[in-house]
PDB file of N, CA and C in Angstrom:
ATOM      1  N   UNK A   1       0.842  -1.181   0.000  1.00  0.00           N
ATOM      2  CA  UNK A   1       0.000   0.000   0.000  1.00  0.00           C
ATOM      3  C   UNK A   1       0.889   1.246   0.000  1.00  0.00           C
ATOM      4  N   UNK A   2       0.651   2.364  -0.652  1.00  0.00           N
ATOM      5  CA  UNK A   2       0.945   3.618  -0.727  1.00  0.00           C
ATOM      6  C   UNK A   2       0.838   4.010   0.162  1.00  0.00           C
ATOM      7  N   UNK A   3       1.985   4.978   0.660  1.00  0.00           N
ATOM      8  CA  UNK A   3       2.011   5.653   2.212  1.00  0.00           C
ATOM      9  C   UNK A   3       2.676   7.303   1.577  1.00  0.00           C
ATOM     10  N   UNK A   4       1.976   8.065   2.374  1.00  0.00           N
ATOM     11  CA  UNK A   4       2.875   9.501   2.802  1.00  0.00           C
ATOM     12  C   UNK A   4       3.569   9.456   4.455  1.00  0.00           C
ATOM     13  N   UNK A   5       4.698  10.276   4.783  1.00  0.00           N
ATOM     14  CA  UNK A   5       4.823   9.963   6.127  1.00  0.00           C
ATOM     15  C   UNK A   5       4.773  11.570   6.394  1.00  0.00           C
ATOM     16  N   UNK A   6       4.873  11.509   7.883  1.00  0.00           N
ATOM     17  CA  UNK A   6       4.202  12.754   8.847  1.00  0.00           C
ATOM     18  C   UNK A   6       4.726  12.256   9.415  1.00  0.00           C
ATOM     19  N   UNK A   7       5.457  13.462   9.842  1.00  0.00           N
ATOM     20  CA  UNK A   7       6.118  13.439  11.473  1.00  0.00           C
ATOM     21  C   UNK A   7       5.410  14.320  12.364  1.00  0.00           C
ATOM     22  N   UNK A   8       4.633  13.554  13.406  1.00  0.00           N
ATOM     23  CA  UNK A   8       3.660  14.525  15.146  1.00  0.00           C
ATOM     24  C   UNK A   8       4.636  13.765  16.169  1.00  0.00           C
ATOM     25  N   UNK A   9       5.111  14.664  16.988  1.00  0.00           N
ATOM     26  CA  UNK A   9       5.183  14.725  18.478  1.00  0.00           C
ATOM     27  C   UNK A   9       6.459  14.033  18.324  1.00  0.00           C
ATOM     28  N   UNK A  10       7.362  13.401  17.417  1.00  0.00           N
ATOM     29  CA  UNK A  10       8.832  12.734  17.568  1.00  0.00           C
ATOM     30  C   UNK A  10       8.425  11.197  16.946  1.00  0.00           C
ATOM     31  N   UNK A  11       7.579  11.170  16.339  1.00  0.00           N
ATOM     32  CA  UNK A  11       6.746   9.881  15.858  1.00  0.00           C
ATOM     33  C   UNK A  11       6.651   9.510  14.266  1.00  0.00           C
ATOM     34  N   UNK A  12       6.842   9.473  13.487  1.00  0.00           N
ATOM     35  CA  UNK A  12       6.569   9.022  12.013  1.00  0.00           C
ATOM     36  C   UNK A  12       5.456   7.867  11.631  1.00  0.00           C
ATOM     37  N   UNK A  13       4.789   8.452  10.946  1.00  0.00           N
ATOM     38  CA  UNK A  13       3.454   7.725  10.821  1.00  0.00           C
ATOM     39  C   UNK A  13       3.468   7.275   9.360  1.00  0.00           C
ATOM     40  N   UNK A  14       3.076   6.650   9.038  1.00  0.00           N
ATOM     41  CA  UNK A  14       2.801   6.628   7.118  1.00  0.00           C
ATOM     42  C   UNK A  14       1.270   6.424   6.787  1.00  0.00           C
ATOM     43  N   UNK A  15       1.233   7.536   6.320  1.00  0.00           N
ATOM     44  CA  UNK A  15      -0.540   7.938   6.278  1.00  0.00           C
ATOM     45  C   UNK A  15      -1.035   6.982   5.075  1.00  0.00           C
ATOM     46  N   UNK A  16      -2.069   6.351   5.317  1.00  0.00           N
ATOM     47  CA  UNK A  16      -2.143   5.354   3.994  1.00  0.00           C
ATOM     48  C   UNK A  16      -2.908   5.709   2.928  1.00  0.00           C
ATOM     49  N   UNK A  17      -2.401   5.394   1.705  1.00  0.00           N
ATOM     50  CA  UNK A  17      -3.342   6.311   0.532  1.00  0.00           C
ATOM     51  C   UNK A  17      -4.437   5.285   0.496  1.00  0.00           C
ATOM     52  N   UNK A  18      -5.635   4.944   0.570  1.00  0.00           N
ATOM     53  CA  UNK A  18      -6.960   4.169   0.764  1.00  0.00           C
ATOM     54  C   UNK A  18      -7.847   4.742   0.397  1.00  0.00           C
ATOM     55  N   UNK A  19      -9.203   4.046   0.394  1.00  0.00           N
ATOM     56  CA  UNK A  19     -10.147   4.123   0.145  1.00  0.00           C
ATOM     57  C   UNK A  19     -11.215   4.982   1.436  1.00  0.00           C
ATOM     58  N   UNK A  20     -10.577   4.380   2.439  1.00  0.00           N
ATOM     59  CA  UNK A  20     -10.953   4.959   4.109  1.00  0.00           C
ATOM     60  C   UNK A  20     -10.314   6.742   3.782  1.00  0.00           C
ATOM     61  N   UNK A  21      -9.219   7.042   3.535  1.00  0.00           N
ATOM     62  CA  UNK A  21      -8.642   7.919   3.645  1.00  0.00           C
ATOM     63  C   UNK A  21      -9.338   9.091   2.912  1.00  0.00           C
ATOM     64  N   UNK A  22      -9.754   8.665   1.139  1.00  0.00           N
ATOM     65  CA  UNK A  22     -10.789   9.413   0.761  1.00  0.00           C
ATOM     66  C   UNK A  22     -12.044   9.314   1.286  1.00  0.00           C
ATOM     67  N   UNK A  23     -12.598   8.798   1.560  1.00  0.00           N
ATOM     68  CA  UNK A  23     -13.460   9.016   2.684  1.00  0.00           C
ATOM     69  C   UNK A  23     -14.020  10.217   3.914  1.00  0.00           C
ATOM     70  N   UNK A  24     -12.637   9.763   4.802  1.00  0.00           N
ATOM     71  CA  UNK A  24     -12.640  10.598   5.742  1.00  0.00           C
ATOM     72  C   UNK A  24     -12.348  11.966   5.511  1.00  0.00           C
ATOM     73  N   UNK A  25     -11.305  12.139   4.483  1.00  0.00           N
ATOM     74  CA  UNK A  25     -11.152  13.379   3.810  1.00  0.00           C
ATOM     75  C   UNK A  25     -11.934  14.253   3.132  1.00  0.00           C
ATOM     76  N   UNK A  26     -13.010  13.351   2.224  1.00  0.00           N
ATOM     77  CA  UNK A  26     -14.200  13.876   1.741  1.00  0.00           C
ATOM     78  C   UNK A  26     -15.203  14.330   2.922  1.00  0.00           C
ATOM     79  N   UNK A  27     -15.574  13.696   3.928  1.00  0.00           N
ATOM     80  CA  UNK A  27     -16.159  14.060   5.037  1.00  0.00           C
ATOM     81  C   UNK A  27     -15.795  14.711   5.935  1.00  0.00           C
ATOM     82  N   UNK A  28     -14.435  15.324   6.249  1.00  0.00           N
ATOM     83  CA  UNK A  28     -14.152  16.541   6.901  1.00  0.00           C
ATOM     84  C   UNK A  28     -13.396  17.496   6.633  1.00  0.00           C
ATOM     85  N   UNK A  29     -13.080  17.380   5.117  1.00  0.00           N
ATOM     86  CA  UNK A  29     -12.107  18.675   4.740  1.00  0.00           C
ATOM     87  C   UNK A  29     -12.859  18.321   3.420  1.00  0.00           C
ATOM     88  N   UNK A  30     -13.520  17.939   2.838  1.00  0.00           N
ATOM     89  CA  UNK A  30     -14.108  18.174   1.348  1.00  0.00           C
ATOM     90  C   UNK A  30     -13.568  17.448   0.106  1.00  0.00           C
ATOM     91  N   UNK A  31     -14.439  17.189  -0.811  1.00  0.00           N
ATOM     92  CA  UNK A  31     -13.826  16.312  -1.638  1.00  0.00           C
ATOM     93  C   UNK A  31     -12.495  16.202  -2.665  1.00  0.00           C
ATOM     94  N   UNK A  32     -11.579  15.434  -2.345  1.00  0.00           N
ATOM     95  CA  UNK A  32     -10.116  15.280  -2.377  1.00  0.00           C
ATOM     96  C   UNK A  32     -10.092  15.464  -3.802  1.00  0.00           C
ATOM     97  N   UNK A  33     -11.393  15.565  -4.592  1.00  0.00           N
ATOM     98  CA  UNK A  33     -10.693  15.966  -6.172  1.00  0.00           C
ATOM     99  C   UNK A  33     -10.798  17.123  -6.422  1.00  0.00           C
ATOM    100  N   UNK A  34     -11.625  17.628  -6.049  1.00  0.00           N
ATOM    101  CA  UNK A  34     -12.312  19.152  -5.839  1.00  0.00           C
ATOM    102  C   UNK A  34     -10.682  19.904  -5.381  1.00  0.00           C
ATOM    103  N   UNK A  35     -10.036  19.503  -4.055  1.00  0.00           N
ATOM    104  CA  UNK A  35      -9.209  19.894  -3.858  1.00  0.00           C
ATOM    105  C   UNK A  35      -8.179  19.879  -4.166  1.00  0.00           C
ATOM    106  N   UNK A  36      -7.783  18.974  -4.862  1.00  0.00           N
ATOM    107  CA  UNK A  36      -6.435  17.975  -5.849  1.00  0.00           C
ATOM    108  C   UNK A  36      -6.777  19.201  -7.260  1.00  0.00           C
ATOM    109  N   UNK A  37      -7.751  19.625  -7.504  1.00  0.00           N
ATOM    110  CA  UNK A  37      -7.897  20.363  -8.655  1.00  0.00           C
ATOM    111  C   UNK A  37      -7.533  21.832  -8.571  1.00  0.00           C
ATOM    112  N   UNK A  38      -8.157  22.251  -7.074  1.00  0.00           N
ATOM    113  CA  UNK A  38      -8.321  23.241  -6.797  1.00  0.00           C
ATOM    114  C   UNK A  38      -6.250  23.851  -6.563  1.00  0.00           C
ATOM    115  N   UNK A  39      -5.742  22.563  -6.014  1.00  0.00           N
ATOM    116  CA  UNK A  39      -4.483  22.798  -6.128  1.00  0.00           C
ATOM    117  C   UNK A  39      -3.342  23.510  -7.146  1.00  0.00           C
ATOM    118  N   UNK A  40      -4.142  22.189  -8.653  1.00  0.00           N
ATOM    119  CA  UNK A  40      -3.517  22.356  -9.802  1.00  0.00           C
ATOM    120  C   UNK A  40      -4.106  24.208  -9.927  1.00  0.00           C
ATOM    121  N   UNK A  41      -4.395  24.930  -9.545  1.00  0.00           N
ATOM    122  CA  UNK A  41      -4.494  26.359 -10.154  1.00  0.00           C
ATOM    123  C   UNK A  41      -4.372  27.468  -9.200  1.00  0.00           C
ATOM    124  N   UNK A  42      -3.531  26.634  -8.347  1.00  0.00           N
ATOM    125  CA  UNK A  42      -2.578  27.608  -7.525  1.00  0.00           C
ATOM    126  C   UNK A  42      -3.288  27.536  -6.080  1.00  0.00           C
ATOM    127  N   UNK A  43      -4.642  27.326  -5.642  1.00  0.00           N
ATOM    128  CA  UNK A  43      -4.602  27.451  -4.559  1.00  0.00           C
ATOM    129  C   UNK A  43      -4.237  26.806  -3.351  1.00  0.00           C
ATOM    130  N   UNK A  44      -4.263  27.340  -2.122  1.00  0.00           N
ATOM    131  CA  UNK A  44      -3.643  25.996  -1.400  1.00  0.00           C
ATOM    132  C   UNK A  44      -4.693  25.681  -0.072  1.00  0.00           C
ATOM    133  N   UNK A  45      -4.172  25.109   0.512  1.00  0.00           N
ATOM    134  CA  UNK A  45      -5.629  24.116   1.771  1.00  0.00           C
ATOM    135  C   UNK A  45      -5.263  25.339   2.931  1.00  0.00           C
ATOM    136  N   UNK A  46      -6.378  25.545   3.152  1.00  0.00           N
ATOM    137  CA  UNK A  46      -6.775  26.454   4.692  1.00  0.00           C
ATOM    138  C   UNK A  46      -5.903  25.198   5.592  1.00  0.00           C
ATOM    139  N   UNK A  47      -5.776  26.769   6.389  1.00  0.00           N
ATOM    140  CA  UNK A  47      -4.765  26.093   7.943  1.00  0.00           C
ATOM    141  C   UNK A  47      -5.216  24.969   8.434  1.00  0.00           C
ATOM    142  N   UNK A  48      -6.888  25.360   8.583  1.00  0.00           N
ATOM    143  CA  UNK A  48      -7.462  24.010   9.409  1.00  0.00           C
ATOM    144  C   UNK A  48      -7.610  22.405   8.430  1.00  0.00           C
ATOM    145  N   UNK A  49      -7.954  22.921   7.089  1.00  0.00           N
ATOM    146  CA  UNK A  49      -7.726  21.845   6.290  1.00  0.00           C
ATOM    147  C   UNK A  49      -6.551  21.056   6.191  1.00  0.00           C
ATOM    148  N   UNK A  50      -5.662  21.981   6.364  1.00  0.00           N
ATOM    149  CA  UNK A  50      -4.617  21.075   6.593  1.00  0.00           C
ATOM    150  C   UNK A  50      -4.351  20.061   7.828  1.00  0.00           C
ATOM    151  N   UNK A  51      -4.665  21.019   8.974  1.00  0.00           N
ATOM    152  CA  UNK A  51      -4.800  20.168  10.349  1.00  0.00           C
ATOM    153  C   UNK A  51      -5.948  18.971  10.337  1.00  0.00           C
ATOM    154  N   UNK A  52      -6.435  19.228   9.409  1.00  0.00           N
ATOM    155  CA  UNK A  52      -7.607  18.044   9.581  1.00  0.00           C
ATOM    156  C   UNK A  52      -7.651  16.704   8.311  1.00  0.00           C
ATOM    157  N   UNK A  53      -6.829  17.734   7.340  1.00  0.00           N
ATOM    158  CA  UNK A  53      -6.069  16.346   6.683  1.00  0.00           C
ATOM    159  C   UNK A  53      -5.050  15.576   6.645  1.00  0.00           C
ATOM    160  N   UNK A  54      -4.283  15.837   7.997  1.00  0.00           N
ATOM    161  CA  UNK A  54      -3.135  15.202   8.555  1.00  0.00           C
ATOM    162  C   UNK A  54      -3.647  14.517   9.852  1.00  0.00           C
ATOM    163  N   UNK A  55      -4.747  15.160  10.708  1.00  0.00           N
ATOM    164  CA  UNK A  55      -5.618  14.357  11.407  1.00  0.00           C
ATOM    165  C   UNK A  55      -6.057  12.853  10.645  1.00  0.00           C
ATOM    166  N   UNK A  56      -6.368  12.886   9.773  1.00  0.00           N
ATOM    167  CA  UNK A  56      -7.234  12.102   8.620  1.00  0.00           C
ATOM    168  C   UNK A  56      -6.097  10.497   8.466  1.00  0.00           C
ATOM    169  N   UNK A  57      -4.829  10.803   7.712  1.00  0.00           N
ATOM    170  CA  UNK A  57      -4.225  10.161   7.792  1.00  0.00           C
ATOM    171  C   UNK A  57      -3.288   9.551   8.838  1.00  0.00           C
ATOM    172  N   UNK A  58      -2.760  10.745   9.762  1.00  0.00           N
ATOM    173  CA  UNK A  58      -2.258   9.825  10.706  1.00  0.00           C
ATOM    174  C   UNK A  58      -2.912   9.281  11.694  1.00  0.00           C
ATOM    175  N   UNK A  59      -4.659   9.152  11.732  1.00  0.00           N
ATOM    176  CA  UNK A  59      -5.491   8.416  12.702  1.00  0.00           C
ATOM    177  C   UNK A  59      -5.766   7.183  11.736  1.00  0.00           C
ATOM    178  N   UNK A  60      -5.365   7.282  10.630  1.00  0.00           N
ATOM    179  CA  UNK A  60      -5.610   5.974   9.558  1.00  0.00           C
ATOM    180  C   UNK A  60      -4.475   4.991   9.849  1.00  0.00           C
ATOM    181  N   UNK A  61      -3.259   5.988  10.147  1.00  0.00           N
ATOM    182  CA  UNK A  61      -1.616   5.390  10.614  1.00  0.00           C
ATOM    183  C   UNK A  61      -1.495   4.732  11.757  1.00  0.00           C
ATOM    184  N   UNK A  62      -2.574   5.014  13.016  1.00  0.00           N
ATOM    185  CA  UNK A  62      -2.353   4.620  14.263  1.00  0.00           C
ATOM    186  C   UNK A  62      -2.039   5.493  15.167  1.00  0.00           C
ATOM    187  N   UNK A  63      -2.080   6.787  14.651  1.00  0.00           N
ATOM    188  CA  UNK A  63      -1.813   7.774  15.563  1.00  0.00           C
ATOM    189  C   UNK A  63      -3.093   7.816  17.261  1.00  0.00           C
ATOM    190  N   UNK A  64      -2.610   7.953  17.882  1.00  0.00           N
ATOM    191  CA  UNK A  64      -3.967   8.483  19.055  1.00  0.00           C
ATOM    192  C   UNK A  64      -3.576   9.768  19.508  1.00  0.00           C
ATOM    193  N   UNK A  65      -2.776  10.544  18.982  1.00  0.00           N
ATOM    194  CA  UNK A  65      -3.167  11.819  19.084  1.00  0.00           C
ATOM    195  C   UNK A  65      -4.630  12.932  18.949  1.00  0.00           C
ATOM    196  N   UNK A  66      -4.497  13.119  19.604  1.00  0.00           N
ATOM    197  CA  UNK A  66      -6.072  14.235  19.085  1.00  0.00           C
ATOM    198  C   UNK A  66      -6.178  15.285  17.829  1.00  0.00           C
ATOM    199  N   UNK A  67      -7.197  15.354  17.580  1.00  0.00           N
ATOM    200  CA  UNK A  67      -6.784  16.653  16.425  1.00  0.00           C
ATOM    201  C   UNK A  67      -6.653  17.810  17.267  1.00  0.00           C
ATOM    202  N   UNK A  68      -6.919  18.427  18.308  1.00  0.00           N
ATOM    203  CA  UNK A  68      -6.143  19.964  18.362  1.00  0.00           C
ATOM    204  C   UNK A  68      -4.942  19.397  18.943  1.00  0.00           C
ATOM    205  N   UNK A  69      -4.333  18.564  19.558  1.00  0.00           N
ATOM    206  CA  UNK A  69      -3.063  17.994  19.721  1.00  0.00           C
ATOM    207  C   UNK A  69      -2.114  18.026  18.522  1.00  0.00           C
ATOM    208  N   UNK A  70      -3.051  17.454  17.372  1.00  0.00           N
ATOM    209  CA  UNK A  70      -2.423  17.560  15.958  1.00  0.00           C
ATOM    210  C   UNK A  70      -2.209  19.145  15.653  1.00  0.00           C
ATOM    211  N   UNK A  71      -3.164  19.710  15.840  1.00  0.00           N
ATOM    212  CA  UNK A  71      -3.182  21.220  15.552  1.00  0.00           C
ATOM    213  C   UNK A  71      -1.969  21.958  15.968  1.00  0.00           C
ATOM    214  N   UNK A  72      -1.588  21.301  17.358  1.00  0.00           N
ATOM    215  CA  UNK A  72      -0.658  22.688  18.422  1.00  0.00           C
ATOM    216  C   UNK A  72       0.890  21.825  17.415  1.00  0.00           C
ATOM    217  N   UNK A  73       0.610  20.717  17.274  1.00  0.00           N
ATOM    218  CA  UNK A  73       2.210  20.320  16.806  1.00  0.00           C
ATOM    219  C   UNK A  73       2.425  20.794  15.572  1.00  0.00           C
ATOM    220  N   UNK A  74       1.476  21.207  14.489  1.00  0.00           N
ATOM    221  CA  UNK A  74       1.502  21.141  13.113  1.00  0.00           C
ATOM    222  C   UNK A  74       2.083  23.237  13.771  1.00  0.00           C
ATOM    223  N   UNK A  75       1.351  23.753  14.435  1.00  0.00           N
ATOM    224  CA  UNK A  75       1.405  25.431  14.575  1.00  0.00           C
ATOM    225  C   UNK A  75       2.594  25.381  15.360  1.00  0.00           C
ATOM    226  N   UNK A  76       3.610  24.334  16.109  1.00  0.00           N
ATOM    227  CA  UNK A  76       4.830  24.164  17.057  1.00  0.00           C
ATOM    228  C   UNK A  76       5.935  24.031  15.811  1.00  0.00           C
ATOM    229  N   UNK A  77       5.931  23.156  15.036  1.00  0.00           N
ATOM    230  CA  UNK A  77       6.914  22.981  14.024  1.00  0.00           C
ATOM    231  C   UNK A  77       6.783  23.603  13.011  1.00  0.00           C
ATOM    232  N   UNK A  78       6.022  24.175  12.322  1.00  0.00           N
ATOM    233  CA  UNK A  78       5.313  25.627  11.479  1.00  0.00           C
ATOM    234  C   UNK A  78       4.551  24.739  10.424  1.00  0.00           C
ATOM    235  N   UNK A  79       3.561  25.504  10.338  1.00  0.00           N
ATOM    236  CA  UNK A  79       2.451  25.120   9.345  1.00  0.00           C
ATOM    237  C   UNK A  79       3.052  24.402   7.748  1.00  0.00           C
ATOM    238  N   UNK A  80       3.964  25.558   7.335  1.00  0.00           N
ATOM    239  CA  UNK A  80       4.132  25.303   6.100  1.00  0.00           C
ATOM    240  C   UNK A  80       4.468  24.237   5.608  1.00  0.00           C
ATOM    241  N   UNK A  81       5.422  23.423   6.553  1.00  0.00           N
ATOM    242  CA  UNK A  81       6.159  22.451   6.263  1.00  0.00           C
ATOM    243  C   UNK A  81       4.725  20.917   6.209  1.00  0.00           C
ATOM    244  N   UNK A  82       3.876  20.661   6.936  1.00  0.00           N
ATOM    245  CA  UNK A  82       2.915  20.214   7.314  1.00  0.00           C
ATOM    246  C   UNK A  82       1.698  20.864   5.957  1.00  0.00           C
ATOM    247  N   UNK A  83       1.364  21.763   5.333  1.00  0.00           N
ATOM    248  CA  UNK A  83       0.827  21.859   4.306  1.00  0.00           C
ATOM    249  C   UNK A  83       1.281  21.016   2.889  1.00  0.00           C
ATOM    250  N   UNK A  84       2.781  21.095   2.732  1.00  0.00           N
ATOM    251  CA  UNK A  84       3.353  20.426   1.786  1.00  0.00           C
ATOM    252  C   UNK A  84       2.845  18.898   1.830  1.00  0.00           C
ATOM    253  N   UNK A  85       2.958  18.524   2.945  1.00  0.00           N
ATOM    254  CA  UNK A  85       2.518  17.177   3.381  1.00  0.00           C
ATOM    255  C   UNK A  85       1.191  16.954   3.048  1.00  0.00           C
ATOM    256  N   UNK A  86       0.294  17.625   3.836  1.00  0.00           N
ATOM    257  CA  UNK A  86      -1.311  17.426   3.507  1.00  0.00           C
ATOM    258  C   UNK A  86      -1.515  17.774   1.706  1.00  0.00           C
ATOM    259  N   UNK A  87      -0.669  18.826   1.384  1.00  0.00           N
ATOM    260  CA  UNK A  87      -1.437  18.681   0.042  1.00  0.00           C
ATOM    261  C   UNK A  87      -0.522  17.021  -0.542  1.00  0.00           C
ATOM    262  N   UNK A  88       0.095  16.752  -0.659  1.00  0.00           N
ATOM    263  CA  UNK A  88       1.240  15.684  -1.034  1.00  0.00           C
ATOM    264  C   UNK A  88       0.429  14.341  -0.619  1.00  0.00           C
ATOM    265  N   UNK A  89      -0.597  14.352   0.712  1.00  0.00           N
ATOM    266  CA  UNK A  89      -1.669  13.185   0.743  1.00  0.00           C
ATOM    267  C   UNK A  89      -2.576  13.377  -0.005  1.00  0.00           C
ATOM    268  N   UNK A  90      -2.841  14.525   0.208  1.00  0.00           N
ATOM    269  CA  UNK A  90      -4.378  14.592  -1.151  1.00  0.00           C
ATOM    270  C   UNK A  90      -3.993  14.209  -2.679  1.00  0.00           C
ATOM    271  N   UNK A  91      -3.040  14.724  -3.264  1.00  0.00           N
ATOM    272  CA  UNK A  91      -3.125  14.067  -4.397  1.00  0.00           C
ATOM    273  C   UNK A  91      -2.315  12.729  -4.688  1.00  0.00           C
ATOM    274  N   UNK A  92      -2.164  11.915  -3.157  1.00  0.00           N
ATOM    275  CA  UNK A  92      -1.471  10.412  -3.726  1.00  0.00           C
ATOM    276  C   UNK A  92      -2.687   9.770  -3.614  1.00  0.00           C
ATOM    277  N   UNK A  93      -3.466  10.483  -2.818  1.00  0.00           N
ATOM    278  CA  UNK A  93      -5.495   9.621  -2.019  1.00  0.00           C
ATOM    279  C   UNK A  93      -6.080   9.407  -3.858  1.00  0.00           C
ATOM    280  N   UNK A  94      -6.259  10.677  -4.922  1.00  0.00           N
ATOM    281  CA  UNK A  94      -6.787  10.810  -6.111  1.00  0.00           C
ATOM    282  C   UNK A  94      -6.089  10.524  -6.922  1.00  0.00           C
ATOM    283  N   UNK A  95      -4.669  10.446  -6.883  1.00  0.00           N
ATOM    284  CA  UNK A  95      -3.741   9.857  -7.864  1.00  0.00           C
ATOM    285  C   UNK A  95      -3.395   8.424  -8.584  1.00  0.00           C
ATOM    286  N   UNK A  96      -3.667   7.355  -7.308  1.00  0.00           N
ATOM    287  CA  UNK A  96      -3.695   5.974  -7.340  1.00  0.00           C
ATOM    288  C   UNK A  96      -2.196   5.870  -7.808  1.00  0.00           C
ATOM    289  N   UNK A  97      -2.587   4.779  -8.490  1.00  0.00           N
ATOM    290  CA  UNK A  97      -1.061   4.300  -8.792  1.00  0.00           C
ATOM    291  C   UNK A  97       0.178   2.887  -7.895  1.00  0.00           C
ATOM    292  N   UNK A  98       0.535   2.339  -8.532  1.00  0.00           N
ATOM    293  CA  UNK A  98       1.807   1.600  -7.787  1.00  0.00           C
ATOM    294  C   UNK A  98       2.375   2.610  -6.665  1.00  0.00           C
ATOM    295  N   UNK A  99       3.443   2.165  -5.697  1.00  0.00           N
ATOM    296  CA  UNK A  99       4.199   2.482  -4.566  1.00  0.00           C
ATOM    297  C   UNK A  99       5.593   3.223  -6.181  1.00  0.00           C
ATOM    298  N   UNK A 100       5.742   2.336  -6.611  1.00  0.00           N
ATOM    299  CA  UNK A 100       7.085   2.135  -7.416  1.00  0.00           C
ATOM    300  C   UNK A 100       6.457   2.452  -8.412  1.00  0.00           C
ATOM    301  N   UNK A 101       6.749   3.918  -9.572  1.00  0.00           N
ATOM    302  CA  UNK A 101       6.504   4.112 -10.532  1.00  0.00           C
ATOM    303  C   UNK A 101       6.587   3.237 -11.687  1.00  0.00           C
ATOM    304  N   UNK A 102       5.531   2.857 -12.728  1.00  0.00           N
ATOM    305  CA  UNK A 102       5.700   1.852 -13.692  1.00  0.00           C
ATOM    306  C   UNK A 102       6.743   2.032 -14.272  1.00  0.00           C
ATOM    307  N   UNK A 103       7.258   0.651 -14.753  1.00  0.00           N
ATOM    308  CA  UNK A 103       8.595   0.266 -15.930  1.00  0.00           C
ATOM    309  C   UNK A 103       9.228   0.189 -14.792  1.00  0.00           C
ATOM    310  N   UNK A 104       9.439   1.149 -13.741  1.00  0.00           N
ATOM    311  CA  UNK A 104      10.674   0.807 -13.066  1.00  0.00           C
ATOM    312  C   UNK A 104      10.723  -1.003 -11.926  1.00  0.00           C
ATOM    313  N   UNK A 105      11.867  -1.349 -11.286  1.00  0.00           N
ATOM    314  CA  UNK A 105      11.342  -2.410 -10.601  1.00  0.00           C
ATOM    315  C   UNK A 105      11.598  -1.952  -9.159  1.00  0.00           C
ATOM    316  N   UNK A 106      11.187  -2.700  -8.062  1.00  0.00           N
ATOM    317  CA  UNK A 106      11.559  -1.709  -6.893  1.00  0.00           C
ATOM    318  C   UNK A 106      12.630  -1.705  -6.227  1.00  0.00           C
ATOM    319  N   UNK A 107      14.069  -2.946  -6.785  1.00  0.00           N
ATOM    320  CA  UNK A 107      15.387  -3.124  -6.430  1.00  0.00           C
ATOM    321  C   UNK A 107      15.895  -1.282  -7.218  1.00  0.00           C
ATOM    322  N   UNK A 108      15.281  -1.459  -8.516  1.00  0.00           N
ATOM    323  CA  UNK A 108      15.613  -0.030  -8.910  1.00  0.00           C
ATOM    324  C   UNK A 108      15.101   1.759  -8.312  1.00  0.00           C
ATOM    325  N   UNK A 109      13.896   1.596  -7.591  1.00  0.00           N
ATOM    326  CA  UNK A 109      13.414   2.606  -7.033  1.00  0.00           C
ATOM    327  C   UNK A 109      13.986   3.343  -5.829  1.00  0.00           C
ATOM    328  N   UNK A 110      14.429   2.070  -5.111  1.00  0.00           N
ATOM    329  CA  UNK A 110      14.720   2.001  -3.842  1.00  0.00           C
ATOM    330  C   UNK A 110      16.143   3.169  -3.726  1.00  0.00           C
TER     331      UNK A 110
END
């Protein structure tokens, strides 16, 4: 399975690209193509969207952090870096695809 990773609290998670993931994403930050699109033309995810689409995946990861827990760490280590991330899950959630880009093999990816 396809993973993004996130780092909360000294922890690395690998948020899983799924079916659950669009899901939950569609149901609390809005639909991941809508936003995957909205990307491609420059705009980018509100603060809280972001906090709530890194909520999304790293509670998919095993995280038991809380989301304003998620919130104070994402606003402790600075937002921006944590936006790159959330948008970087949204379009692997609508992107699909292999782990290992086609043609290549994964002795070669690695």
């Amino acid at each position: 399975m396809r993973t993004v990773d996130v780092s909360l609290a000294g922890e690395v998670y690998e948020m899983p690209v799924s079916f659950a993931a669009i899901a939950q994403i569609s149901e609390r930050v809005g639909d991941p193509f809508a936003l995957a699109l909205s990307m491609t033309k420059g705009q980018t995810l509100t603060a809280i969207q972001t906090v709530d689409t890194i909520t999304v995946g790293a509670r998919l990861a095993g995280c038991k952090l809380e989301r304003a827990e998620i919130g104070e760490e994402i606003v402790k280590v600075g937002a921006q870096d944590f936006l790159k991330v959330a948008s970087s899950y949204i379009i692997a959630v609508v992107s699909g695809g292999p782990a290992v880009p086609a043609g290549a093999s994964k002795k070669k990816a690695r």
